[in-house]
Protein backbone atom coordinates (compact mmCIF):
# COMPACT_ATOMS: atom_id res chain seq x y z
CA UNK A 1 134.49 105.78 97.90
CA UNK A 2 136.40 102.70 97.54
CA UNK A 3 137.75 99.62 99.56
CA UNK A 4 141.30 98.85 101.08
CA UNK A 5 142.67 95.35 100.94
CA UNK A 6 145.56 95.51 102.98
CA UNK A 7 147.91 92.85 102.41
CA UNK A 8 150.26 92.43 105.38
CA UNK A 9 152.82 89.23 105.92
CA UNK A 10 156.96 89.42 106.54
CA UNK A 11 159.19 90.38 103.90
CA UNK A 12 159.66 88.35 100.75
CA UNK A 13 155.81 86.63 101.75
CA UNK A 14 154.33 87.25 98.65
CA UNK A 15 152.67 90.79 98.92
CA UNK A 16 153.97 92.34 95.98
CA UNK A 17 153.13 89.56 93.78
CA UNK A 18 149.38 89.47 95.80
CA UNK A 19 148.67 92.83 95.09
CA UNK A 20 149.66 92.89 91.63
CA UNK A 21 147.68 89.74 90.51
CA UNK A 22 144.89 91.64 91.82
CA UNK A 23 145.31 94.56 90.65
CA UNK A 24 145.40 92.66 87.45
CA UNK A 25 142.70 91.24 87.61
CA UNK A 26 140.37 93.72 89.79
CA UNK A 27 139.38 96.36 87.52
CA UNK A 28 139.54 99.65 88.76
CA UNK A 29 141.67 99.17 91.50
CA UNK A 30 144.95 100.93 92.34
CA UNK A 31 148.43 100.06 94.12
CA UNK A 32 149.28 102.49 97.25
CA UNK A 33 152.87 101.44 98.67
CA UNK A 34 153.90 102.56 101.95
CA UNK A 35 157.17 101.95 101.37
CA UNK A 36 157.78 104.94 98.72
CA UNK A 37 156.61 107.09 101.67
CA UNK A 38 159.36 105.57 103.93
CA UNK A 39 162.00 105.27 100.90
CA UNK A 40 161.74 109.20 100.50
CA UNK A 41 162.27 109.75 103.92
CA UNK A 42 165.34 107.79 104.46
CA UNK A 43 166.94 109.63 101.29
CA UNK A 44 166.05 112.72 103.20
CA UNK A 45 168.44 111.62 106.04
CA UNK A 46 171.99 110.22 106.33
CA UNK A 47 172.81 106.83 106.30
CA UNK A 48 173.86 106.44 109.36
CA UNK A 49 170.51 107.61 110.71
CA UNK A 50 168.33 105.73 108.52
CA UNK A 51 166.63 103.18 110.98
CA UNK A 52 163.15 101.75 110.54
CA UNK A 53 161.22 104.51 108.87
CA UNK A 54 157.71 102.67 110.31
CA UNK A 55 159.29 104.27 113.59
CA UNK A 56 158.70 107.27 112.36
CA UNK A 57 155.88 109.77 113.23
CA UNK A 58 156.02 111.08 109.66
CA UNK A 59 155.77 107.91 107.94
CA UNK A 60 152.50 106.75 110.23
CA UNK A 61 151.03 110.09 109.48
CA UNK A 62 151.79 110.42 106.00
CA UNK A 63 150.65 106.96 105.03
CA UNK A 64 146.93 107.32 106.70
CA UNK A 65 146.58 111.00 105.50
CA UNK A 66 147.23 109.48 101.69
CA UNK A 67 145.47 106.41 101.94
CA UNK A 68 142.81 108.48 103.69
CA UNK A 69 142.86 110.60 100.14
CA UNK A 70 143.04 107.69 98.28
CA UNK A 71 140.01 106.17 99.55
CA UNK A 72 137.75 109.40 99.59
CA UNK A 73 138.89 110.49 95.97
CA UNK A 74 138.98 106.66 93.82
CA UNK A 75 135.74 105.26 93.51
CA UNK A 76 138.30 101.68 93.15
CA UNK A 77 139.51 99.11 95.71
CA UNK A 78 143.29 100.50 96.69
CA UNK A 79 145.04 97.52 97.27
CA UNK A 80 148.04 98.37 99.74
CA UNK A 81 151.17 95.61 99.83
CA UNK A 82 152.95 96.49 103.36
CA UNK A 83 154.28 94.80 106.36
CA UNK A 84 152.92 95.99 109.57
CA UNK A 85 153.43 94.09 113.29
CA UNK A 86 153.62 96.62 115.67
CA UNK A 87 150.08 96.34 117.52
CA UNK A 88 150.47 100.30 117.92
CA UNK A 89 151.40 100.97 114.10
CA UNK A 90 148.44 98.91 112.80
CA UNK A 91 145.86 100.40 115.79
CA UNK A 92 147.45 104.24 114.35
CA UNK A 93 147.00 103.31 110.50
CA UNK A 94 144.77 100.36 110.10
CA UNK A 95 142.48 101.30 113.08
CA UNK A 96 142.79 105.40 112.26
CA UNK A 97 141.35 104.37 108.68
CA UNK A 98 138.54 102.57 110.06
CA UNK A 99 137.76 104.96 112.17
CA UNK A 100 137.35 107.71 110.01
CA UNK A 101 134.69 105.26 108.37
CA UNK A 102 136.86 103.52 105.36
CA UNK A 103 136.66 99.85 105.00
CA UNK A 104 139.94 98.13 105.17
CA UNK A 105 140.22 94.12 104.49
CA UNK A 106 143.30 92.67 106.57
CA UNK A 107 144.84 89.83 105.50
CA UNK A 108 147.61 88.76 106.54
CA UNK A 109 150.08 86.14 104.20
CA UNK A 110 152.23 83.49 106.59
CA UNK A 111 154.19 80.52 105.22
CA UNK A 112 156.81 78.54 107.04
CA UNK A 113 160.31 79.88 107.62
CA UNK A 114 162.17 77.57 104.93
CA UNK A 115 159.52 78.69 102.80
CA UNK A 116 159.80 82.55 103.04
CA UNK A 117 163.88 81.82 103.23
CA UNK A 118 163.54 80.20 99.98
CA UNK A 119 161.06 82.73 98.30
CA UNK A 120 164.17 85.40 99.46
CA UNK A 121 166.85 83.40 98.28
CA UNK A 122 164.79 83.28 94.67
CA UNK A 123 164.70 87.34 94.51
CA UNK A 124 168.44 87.89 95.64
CA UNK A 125 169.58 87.82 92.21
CA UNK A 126 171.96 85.65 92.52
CA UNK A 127 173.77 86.64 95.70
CA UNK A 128 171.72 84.19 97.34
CA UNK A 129 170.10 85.94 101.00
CA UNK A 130 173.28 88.70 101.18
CA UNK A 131 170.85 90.90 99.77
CA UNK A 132 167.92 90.38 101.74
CA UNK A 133 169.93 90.46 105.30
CA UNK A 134 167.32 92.81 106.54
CA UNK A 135 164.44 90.81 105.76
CA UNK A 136 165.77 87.75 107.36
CA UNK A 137 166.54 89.49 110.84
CA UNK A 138 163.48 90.24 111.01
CA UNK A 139 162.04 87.30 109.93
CA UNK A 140 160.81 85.35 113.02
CA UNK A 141 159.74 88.44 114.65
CA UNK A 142 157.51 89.05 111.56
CA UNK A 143 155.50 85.68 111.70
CA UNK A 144 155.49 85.33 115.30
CA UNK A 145 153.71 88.47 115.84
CA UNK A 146 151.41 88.19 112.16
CA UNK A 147 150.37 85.00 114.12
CA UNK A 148 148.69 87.02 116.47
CA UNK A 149 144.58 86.96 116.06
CA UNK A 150 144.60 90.95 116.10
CA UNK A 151 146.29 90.62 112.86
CA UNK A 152 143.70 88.23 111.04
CA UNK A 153 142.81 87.38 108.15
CA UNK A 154 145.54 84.97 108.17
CA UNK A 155 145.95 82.85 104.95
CA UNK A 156 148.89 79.78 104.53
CA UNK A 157 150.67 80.82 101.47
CA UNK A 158 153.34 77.56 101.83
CA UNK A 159 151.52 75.57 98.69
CA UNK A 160 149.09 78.28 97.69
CA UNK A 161 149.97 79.90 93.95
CA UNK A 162 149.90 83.74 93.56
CA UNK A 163 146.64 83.66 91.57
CA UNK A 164 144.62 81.75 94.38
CA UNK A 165 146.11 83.91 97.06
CA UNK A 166 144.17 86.87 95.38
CA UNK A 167 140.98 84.62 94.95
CA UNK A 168 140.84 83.92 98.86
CA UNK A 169 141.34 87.68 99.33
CA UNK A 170 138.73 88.63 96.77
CA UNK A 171 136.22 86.38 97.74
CA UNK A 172 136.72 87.00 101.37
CA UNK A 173 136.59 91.01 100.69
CA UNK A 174 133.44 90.17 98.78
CA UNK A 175 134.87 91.61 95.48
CA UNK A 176 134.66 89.99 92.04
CA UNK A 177 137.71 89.10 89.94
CA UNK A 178 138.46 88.43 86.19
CA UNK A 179 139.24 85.22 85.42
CA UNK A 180 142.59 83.92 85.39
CA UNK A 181 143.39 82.57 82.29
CA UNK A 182 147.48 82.88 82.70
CA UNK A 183 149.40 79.32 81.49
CA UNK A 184 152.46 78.45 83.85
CA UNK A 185 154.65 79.83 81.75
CA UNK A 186 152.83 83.62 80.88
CA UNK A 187 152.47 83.61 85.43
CA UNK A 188 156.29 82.41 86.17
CA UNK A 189 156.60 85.64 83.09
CA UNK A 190 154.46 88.13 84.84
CA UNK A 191 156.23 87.38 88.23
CA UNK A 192 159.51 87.52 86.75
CA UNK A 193 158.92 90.98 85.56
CA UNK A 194 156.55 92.25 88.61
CA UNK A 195 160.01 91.13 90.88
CA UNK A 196 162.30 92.65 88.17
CA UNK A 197 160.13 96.24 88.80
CA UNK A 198 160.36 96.22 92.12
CA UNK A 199 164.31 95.59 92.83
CA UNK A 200 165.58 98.32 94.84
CA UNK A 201 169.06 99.28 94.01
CA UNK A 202 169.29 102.13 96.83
């Protein structure tokens, strides 16, 4: 039975790139997203009805009950890239996993506000934040409450590369990672292409 590293922070704080880079460089570890879970249910409903799937019961429930899986059946570290700030949601998923005896690693990524704005800007291909208008209304809410000491580990992301993010969270998880022996050019490559994967067109 493996590890979770949960890797929490507001949206466009670096997750995806965090989890990757260590699933790179972890072996045997494996990538659980929340947000599929929460994608399939708002396809299931009209759009006028899609709100904040982490509001729903179904999403809560269906995200412990796999990770729950996940953990019991991969002998790996599952590495899960999600935002979470409502003290109940975390308490239901991050405190239900823990209770049922799994070992989850919190961390939480924060950065200033120009520098998140500018990390968004970066991945809205072009159309500068118009695509990420979600992301910044809920912005402040995000890092005022990930402030919060229930939601520690809390690691400063503002001048802190992608590959040393995952060495604080490995060597605070007490796991061992490969070297990295990416040039500037092969990273700025293999985050070009991990944010080119993940664009959501829906």
């Amino acid at each position: 039975m493996g590890d979770a590293i949960w890797i929490n922070g507001p949206f466009g704080g670096g997750k995806t790139q965090t989890a990757h880079e260590l699933r790179r460089r972890l072996p045997g570890s494996v990538i659980c997203d929340p947000e599929h879970v929460g994608f399939g249910l708002h396809r299931m409903l009209p759009a006028g009805l899609r709100g904040d799937f982490q509001d729903l019961a179904a999403w809560r429930h269906g995200v412990r009950e796999v990770l729950d899986l996940a953990l019991r059946g991969h002998p790996g570290t599952v590495i899960v890239p999600m935002t979470l700030v409502g003290p109940g949601h975390f308490a239901e998923i991050i405190g239900g996993l823990r209770g049922d005896g799994h070992t989850v690693h919190h961390f939480a990524l924060l950065a200033d506000r120009a520098t998140v704005l500018r990390r968004l800007t970066e991945r809205g291909l072009g159309t500068g934040l118009k695509r990420e208008s979600f992301a910044v209304r809920r912005l402040d809410h995000c890092l005022e409450r990930l402030a919060a000491p229930e939601f520690a580990e809390h690691i400063r992301t503002d001048r802190l590369p992608v590959p040393r993010v995952a060495d604080r969270i490995a060597a605070s998880a007490g796991l061992g990672l490969v070297p990295n022996t990416d040039g500037p050019l092969r990273h700025r490559l293999r985050r070009t292409w991990t944010g080119i994967r993940h664009i959501r067109l829906d």
